[in-house]
C-alpha atoms as a PDB file:
ATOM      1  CA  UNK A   1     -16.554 113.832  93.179  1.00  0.00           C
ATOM      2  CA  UNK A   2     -15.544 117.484  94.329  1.00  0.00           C
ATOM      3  CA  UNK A   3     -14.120 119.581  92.078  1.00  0.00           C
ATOM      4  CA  UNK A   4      -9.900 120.220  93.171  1.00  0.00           C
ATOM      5  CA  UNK A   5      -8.875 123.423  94.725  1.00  0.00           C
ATOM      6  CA  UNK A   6      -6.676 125.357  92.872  1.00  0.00           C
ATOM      7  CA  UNK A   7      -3.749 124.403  95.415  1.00  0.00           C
ATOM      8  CA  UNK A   8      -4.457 120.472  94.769  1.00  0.00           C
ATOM      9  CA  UNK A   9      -4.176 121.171  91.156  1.00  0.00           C
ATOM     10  CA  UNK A  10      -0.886 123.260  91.481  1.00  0.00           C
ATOM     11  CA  UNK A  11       0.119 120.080  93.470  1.00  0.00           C
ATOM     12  CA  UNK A  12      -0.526 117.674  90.970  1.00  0.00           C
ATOM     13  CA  UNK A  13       1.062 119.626  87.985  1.00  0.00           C
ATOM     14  CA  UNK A  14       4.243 119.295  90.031  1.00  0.00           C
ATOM     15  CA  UNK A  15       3.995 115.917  90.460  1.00  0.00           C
ATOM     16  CA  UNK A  16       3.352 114.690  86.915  1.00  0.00           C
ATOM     17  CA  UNK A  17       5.945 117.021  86.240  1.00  0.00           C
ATOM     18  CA  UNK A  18       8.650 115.470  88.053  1.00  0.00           C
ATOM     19  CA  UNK A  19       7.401 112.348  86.892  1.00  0.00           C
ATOM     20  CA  UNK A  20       8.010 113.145  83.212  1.00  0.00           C
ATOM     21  CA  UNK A  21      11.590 114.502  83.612  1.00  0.00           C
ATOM     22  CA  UNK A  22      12.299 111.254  85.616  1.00  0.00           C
ATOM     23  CA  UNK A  23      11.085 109.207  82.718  1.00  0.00           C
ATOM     24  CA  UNK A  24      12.611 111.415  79.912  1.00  0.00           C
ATOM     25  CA  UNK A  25      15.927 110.604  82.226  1.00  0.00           C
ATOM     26  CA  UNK A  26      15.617 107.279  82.331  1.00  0.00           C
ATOM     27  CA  UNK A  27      14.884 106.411  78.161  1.00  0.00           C
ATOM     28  CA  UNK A  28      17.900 108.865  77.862  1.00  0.00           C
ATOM     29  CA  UNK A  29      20.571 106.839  79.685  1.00  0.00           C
ATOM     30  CA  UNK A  30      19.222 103.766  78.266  1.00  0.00           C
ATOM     31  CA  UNK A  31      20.327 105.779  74.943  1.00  0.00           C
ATOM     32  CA  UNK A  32      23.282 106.324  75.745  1.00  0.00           C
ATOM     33  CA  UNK A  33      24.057 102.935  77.140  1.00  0.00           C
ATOM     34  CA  UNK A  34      23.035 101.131  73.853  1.00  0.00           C
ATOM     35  CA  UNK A  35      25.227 103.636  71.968  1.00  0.00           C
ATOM     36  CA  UNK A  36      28.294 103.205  74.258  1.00  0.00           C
ATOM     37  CA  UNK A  37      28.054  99.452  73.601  1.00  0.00           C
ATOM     38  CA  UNK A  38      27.831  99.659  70.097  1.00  0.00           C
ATOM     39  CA  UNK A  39      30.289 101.589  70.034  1.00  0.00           C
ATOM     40  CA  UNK A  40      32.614  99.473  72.064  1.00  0.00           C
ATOM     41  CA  UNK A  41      31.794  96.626  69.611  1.00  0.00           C
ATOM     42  CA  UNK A  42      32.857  98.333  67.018  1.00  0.00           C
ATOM     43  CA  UNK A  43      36.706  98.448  68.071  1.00  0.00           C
ATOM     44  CA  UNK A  44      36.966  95.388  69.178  1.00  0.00           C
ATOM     45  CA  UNK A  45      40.013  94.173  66.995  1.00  0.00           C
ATOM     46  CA  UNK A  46      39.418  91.393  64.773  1.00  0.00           C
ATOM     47  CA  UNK A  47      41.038  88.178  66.512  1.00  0.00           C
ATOM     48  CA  UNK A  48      40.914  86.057  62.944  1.00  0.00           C
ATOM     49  CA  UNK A  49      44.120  87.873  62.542  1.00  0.00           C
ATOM     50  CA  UNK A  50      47.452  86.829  63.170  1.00  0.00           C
ATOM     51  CA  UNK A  51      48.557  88.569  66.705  1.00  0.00           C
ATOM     52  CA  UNK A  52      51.522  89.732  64.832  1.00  0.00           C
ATOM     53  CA  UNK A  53      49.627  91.399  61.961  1.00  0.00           C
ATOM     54  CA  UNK A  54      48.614  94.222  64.504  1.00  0.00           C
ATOM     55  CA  UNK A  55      51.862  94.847  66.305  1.00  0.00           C
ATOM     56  CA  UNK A  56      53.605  98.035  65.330  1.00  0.00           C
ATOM     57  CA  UNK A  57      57.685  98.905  65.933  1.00  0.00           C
ATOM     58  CA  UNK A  58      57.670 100.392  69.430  1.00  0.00           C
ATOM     59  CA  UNK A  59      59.334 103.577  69.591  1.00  0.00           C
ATOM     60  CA  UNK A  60      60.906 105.644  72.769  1.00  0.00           C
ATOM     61  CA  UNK A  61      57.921 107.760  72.773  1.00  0.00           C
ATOM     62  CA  UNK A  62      55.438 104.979  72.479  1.00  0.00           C
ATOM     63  CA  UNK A  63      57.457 103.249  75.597  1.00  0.00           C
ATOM     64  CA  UNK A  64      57.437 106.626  77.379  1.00  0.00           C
ATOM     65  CA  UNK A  65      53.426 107.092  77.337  1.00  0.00           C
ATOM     66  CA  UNK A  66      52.978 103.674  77.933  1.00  0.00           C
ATOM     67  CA  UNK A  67      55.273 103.070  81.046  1.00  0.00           C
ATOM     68  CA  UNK A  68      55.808 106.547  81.933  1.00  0.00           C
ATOM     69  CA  UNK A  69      59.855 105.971  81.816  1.00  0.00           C
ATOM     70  CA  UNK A  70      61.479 102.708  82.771  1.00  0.00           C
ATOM     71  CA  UNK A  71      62.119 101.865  86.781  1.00  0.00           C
ATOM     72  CA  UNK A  72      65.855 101.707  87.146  1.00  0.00           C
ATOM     73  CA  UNK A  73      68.439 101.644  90.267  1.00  0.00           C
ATOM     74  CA  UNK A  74      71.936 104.094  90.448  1.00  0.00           C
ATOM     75  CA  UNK A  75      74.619 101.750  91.269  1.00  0.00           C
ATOM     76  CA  UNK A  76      78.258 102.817  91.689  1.00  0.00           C
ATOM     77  CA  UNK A  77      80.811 101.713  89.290  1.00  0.00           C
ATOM     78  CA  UNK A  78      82.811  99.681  91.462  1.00  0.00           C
ATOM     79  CA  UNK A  79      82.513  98.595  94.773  1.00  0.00           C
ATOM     80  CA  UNK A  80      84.267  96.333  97.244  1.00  0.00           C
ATOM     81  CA  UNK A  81      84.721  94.699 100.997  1.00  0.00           C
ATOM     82  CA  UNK A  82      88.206  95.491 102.349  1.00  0.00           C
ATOM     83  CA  UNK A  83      89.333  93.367 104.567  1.00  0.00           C
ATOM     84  CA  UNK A  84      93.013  92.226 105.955  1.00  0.00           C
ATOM     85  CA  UNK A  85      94.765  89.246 104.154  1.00  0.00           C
ATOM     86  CA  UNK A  86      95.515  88.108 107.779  1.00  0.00           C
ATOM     87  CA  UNK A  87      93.942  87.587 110.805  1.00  0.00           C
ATOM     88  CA  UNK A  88      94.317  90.079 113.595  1.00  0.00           C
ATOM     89  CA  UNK A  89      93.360  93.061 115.681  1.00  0.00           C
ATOM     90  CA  UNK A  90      92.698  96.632 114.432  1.00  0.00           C
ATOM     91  CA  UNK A  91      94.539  99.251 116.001  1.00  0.00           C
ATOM     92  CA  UNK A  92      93.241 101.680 114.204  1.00  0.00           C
ATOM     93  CA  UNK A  93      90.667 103.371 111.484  1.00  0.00           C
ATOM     94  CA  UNK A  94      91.175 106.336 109.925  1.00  0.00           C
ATOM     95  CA  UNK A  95      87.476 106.658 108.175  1.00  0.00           C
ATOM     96  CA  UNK A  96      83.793 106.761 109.011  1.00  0.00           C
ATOM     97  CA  UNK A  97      80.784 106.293 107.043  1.00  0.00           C
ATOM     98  CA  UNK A  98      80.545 109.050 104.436  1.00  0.00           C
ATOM     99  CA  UNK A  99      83.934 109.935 104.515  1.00  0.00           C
ATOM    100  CA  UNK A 100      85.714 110.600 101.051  1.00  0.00           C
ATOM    101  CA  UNK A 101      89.124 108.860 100.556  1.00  0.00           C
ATOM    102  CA  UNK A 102      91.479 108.922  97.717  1.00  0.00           C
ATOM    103  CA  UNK A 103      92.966 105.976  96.039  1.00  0.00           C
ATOM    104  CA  UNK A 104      96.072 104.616  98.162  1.00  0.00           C
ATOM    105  CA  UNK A 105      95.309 106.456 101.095  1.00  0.00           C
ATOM    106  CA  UNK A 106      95.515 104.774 104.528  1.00  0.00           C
ATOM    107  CA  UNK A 107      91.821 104.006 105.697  1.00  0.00           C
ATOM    108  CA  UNK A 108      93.332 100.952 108.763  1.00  0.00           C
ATOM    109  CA  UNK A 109      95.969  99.900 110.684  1.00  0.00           C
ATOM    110  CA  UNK A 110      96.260  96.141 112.261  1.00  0.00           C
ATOM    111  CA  UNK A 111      97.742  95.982 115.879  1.00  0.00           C
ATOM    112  CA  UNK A 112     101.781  94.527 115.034  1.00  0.00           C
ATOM    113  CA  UNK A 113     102.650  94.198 118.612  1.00  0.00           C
ATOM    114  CA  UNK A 114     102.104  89.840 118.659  1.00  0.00           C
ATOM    115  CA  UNK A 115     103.754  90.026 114.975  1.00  0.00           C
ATOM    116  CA  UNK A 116     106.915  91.374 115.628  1.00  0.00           C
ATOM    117  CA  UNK A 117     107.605  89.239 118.845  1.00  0.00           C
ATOM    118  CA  UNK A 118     106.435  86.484 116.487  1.00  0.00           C
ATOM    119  CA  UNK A 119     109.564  87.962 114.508  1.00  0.00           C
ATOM    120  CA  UNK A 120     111.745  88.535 116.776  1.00  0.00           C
ATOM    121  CA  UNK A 121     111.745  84.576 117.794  1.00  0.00           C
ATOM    122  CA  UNK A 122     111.986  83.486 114.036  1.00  0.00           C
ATOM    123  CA  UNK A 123     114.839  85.608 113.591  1.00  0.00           C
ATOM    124  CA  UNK A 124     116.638  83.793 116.543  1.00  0.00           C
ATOM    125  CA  UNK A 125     115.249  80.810 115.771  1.00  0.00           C
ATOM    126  CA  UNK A 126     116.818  81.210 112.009  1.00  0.00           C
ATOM    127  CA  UNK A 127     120.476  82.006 114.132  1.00  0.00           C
ATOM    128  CA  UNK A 128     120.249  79.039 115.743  1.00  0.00           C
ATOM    129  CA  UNK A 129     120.081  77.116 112.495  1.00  0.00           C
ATOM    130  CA  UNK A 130     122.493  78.402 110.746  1.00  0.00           C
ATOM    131  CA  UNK A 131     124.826  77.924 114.035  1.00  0.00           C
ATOM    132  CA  UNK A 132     123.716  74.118 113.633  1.00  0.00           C
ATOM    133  CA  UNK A 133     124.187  73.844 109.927  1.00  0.00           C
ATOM    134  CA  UNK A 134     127.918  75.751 110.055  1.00  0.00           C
ATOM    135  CA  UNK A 135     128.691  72.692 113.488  1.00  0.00           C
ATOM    136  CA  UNK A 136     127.532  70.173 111.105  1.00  0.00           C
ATOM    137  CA  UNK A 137     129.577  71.322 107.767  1.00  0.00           C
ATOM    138  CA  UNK A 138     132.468  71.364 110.680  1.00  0.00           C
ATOM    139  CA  UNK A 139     132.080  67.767 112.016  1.00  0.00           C
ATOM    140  CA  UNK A 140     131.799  67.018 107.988  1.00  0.00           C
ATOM    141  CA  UNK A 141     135.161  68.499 106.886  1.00  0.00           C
ATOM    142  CA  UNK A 142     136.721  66.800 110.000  1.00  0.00           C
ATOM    143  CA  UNK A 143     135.322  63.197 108.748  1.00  0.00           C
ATOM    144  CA  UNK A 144     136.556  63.949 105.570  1.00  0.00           C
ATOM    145  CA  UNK A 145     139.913  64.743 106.555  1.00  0.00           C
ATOM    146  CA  UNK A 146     140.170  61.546 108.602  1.00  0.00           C
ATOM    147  CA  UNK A 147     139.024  59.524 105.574  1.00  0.00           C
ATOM    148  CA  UNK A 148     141.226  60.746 103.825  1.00  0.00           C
ATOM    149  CA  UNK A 149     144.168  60.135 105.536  1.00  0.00           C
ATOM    150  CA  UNK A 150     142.801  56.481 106.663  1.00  0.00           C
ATOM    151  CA  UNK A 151     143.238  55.821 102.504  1.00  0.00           C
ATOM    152  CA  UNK A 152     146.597  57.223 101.777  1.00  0.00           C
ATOM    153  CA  UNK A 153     148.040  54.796 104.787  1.00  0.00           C
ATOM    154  CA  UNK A 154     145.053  52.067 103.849  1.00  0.00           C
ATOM    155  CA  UNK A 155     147.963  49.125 104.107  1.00  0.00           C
ATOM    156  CA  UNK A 156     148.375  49.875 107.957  1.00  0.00           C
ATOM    157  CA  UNK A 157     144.640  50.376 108.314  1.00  0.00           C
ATOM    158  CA  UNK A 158     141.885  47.733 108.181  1.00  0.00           C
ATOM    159  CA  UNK A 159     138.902  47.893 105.674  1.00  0.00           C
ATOM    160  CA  UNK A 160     136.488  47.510 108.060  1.00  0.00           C
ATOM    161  CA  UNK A 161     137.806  50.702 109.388  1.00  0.00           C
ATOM    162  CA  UNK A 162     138.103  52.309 106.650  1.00  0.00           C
ATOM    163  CA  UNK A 163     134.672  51.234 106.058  1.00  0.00           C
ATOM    164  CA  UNK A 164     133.038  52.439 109.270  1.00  0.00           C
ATOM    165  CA  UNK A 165     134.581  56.225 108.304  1.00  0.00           C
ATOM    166  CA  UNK A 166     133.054  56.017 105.059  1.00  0.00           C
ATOM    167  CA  UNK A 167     129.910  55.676 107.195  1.00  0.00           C
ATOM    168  CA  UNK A 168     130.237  58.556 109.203  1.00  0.00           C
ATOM    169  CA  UNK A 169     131.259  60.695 106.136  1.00  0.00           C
ATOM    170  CA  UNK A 170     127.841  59.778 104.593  1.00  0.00           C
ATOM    171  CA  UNK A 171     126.095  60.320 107.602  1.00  0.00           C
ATOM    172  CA  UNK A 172     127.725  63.914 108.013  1.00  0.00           C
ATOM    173  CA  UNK A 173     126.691  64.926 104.490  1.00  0.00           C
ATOM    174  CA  UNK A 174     122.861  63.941 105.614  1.00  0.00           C
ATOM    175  CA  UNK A 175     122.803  66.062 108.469  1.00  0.00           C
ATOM    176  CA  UNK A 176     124.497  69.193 106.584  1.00  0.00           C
ATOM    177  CA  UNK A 177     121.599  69.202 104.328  1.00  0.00           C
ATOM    178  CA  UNK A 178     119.012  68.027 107.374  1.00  0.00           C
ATOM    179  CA  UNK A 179     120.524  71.839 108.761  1.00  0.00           C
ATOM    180  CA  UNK A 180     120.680  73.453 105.608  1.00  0.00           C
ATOM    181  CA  UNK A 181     116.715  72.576 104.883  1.00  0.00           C
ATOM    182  CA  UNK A 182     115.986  73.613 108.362  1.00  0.00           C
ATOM    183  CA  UNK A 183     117.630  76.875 108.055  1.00  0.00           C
ATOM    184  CA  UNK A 184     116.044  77.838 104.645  1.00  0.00           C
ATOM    185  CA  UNK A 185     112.423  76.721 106.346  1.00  0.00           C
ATOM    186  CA  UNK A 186     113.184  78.921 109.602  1.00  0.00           C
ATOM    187  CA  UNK A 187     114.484  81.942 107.035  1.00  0.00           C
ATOM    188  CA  UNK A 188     110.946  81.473 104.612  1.00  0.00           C
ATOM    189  CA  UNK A 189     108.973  81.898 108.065  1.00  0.00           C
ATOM    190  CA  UNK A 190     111.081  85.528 108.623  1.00  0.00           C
ATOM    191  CA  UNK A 191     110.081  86.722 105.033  1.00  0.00           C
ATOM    192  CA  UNK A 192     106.711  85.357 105.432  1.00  0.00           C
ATOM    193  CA  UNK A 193     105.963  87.773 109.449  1.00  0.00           C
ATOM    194  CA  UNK A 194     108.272  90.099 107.183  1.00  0.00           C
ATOM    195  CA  UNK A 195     106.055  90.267 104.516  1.00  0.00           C
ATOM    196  CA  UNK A 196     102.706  89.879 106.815  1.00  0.00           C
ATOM    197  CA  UNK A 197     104.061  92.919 108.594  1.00  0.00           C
ATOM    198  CA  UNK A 198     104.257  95.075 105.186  1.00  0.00           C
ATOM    199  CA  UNK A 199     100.459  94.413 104.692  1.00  0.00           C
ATOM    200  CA  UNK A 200      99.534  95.589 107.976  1.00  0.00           C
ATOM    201  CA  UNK A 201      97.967  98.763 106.252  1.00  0.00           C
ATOM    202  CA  UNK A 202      94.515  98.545 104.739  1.00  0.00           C
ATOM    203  CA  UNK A 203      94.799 101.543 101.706  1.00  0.00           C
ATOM    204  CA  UNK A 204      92.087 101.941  99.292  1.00  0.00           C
ATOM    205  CA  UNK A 205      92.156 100.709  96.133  1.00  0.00           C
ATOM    206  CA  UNK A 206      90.290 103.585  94.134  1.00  0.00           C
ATOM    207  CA  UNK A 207      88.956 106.713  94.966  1.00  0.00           C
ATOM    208  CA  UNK A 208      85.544 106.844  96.415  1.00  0.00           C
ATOM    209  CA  UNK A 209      83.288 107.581  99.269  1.00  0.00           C
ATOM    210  CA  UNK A 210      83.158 104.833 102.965  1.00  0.00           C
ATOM    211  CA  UNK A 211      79.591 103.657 102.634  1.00  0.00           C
ATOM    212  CA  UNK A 212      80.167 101.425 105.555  1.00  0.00           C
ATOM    213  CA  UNK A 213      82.363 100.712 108.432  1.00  0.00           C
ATOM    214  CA  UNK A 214      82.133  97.565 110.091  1.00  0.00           C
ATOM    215  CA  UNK A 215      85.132  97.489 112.931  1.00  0.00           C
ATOM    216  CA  UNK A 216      86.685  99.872 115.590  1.00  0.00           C
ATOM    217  CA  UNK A 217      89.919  99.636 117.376  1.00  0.00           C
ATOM    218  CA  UNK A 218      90.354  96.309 118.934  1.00  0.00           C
ATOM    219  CA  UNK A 219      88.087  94.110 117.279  1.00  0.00           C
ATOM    220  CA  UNK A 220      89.413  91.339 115.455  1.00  0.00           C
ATOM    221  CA  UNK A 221      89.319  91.024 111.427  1.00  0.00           C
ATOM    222  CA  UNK A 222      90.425  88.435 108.700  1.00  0.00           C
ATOM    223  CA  UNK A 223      89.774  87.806 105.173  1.00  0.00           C
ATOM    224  CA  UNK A 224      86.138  87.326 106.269  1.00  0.00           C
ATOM    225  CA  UNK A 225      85.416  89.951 108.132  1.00  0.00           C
ATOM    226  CA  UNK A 226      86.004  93.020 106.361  1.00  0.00           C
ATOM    227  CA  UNK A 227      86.868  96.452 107.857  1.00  0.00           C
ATOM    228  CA  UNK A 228      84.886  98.987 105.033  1.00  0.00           C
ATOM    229  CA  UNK A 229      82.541  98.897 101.992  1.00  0.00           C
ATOM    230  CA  UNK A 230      84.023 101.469  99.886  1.00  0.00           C
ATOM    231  CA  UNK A 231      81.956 102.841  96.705  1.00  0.00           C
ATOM    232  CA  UNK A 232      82.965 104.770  93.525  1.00  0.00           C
ATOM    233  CA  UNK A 233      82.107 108.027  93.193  1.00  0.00           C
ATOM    234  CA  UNK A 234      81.398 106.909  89.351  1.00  0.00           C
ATOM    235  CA  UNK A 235      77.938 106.240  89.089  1.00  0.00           C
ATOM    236  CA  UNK A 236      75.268 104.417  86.508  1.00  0.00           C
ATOM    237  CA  UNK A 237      72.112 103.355  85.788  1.00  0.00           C
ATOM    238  CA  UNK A 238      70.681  99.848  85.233  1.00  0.00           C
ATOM    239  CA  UNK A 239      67.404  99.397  84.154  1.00  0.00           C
ATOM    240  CA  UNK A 240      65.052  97.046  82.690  1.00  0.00           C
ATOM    241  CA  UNK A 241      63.073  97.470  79.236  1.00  0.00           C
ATOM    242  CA  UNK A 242      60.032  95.251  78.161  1.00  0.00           C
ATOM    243  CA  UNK A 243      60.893  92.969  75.452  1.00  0.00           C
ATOM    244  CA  UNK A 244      58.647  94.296  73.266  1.00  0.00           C
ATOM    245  CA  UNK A 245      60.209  98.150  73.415  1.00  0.00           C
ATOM    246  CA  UNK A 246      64.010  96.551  73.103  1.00  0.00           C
ATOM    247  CA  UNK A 247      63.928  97.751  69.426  1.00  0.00           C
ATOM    248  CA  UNK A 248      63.358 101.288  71.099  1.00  0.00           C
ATOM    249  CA  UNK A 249      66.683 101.524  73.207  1.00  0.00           C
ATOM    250  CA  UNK A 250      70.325 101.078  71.721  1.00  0.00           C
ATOM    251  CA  UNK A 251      74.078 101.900  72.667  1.00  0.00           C
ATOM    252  CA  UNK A 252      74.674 105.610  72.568  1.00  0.00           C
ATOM    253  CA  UNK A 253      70.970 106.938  72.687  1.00  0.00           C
ATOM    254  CA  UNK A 254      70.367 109.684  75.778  1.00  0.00           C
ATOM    255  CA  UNK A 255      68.536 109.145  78.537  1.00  0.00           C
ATOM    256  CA  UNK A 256      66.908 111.122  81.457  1.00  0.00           C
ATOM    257  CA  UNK A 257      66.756 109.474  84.803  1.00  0.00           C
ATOM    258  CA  UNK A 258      64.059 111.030  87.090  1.00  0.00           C
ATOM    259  CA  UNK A 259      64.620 110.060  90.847  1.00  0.00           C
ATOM    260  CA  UNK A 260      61.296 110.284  92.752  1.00  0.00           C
ATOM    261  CA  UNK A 261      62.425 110.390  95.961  1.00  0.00           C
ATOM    262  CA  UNK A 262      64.896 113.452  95.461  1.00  0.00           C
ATOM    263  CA  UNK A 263      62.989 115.482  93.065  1.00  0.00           C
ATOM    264  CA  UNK A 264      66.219 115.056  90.860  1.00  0.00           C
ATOM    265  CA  UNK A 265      66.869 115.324  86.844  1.00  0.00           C
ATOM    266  CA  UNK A 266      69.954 113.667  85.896  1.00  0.00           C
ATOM    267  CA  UNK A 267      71.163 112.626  81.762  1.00  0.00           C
ATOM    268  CA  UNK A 268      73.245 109.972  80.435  1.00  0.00           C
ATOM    269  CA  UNK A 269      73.863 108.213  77.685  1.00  0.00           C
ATOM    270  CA  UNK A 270      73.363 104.268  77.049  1.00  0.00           C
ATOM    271  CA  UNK A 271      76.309 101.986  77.017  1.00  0.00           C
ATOM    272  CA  UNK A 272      75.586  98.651  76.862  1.00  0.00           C
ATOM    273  CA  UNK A 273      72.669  96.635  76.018  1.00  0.00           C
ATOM    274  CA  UNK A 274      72.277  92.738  77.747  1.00  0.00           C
ATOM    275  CA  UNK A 275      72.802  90.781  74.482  1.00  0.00           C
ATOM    276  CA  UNK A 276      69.362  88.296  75.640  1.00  0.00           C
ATOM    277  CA  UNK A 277      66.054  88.766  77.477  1.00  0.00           C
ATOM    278  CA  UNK A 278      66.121  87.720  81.309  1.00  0.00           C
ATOM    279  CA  UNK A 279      63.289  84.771  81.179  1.00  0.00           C
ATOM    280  CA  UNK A 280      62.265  85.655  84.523  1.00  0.00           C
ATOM    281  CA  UNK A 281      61.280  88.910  84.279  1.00  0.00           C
ATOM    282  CA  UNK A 282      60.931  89.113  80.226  1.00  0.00           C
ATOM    283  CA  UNK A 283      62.988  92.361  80.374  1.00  0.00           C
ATOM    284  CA  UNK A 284      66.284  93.568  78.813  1.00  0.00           C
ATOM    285  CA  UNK A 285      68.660  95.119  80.977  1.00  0.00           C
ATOM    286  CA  UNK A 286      70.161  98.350  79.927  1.00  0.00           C
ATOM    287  CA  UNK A 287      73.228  99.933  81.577  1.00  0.00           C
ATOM    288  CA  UNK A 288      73.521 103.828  80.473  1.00  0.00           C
ATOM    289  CA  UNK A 289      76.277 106.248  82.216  1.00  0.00           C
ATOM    290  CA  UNK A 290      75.021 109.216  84.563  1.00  0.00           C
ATOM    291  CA  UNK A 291      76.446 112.213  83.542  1.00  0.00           C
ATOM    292  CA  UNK A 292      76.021 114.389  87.436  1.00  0.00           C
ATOM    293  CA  UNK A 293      77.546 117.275  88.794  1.00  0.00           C
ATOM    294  CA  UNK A 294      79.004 117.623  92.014  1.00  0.00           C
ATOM    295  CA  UNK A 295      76.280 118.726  93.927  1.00  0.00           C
ATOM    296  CA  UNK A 296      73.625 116.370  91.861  1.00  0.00           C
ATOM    297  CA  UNK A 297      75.849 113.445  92.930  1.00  0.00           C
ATOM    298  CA  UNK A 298      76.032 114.281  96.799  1.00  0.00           C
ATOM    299  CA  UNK A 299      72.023 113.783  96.322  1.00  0.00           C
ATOM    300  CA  UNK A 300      71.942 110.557  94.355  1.00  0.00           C
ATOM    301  CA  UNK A 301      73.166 107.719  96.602  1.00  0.00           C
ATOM    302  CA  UNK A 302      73.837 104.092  95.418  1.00  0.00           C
ATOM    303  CA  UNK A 303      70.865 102.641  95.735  1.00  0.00           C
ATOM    304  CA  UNK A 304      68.414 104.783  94.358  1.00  0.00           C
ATOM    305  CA  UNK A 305      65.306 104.294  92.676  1.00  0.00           C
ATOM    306  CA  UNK A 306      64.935 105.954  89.079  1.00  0.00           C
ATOM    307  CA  UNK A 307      62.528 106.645  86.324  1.00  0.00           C
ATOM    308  CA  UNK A 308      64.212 106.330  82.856  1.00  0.00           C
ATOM    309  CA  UNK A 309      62.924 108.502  79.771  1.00  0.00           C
ATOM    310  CA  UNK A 310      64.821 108.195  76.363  1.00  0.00           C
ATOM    311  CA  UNK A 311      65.045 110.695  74.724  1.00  0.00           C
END
């Protein structure tokens, strides 16, 4: 065998050199592998002991670092569906989507035009009873007249006629109350249009802020189909805690409600706490108040998605 150049030799120096940092790397991850499961083992927590026994009291920190706030909504205070208590055509609205309105103020106006001829017939319609009911309480006093005088001169009248007046005397006391009922049910259909014309005007019931607007002029509402959604400028927040931090939440502790989607910091305080857990979800829901400013509150819309931190 020939004797190796010195370049072969340099060569193979390299090589067994490599190969010993490759095997030096290889016993040393084993190492650390063994150690990393030992070490894993050793904090395993002992299961022979009641579940219980290793449960701490949760605390609004704790809760924070472990959910990173709770996930809550901003809902409005109050909010309602206004619609007509009769049906009928709009003539007019007086708001659009976004628009402010104070409590009272006029926000719709039903067409009148078929309710006051409606009216306008009843009324006439209630004359022409009462002309029927005074013709009747006429014809009445006349029968009684004539019975009367049939009795005080009975001996040159018969008793069958006598009799037969009697009749008719009956029979006109029936149809003066037939026309006095008939008036009184023509006169409760004027107060009725009378009283359906006074509710023409859709006003708001509380000060807030249109958040939608369902009809224009002309189309036709009733009870069930509303004109606006009107929302409370008053706003809240209603989120859900884990049964397990409830103990960390209670009435009159602050909050901080982080909304993602805005970028936005608002505070609070909590005001009520549900009084059981909701078995679908195994949360408690938690109501708190949302102390914003003017501005802030332009930028927080019903609706929104928050992050709750307690403070």
């Amino acid at each position: 065998m020939e004797p190796m150049g010195e370049p072969q030799a340099r060569r193979m120096r390299s090589i067994l050199a490599i190969g010993g940092l490759l095997v030096i790397a290889l016993l040393g991850g084993t190492w650390a592998l063994h150690r990393w499961a030992e070490n894993k083992r050793a904090v395993k927590p002992d299961l022979s002991k009641p579940a219980g026994a290793a449960r701490t009291t949760p605390t609004a920190a704790s809760a924070e670092e472990a959910y990173g706030g709770f996930v809550g909504v901003i809902l409005s205070r109050q909010a309602v569906q206004i619609a007509p208590k009769f049906e009928g055509p709009l003539a007019s609205v007086k708001v659009r989507m976004g628009d402010e309105v104070q409590q009272g103020e006029v926000i719709a106006v039903l067409d009148t035009s078929a309710l006051r001829k409606e009216l306008a017939v009843a009324e006439a319609v209630v004359l022409a009873a009462q002309s029927d009911e005074r013709k009747a309480r006429a014809e009445l006093e006349e029968l009684k007249l004539k019975l009367d005088t049939a009795k005080r001169i009975e001996k040159y009248v018969s008793a069958a006629e006598i009799a037969g007046i009697e009749s008719q005397y009956h029979a006109g006391i029936a149809k003066v109350e037939s026309s006095q009922a008939t008036k009184l049910e023509k006169q409760a259909r004027v107060r009725q249009l009378q009283e359906t014309l006074s509710n023409t005007e859709l006003r708001a019931p509380f000060a807030g802020v249109v958040a939608a607007r369902y009809a224009d002029p002309g189309a036709n509402v009733s009870q069930t189909k509303p004109v606006i959604r009107l929302v409370s400028d008053d706003r809240f927040i209603r989120f859900a805690v884990p049964e397990e931090h409830g103990s960390a939440v209670h009435v009159g502790q602050e909050v901080s409600a982080v909304v993602d989607s805005q970028k936005l910091l608002g505070s609070g305080v909590v005001e009520k706490i549900a009084p059981e857990v909701d078995s679908a979800s195994g949360t408690i829901f938690v109501e708190a108040s949302l102390n914003e400013g003017a501005k802030l509150k332009e930028q927080l819309p019903s609706g929104s998605v928050a992050h709750v931190l307690l403070k």
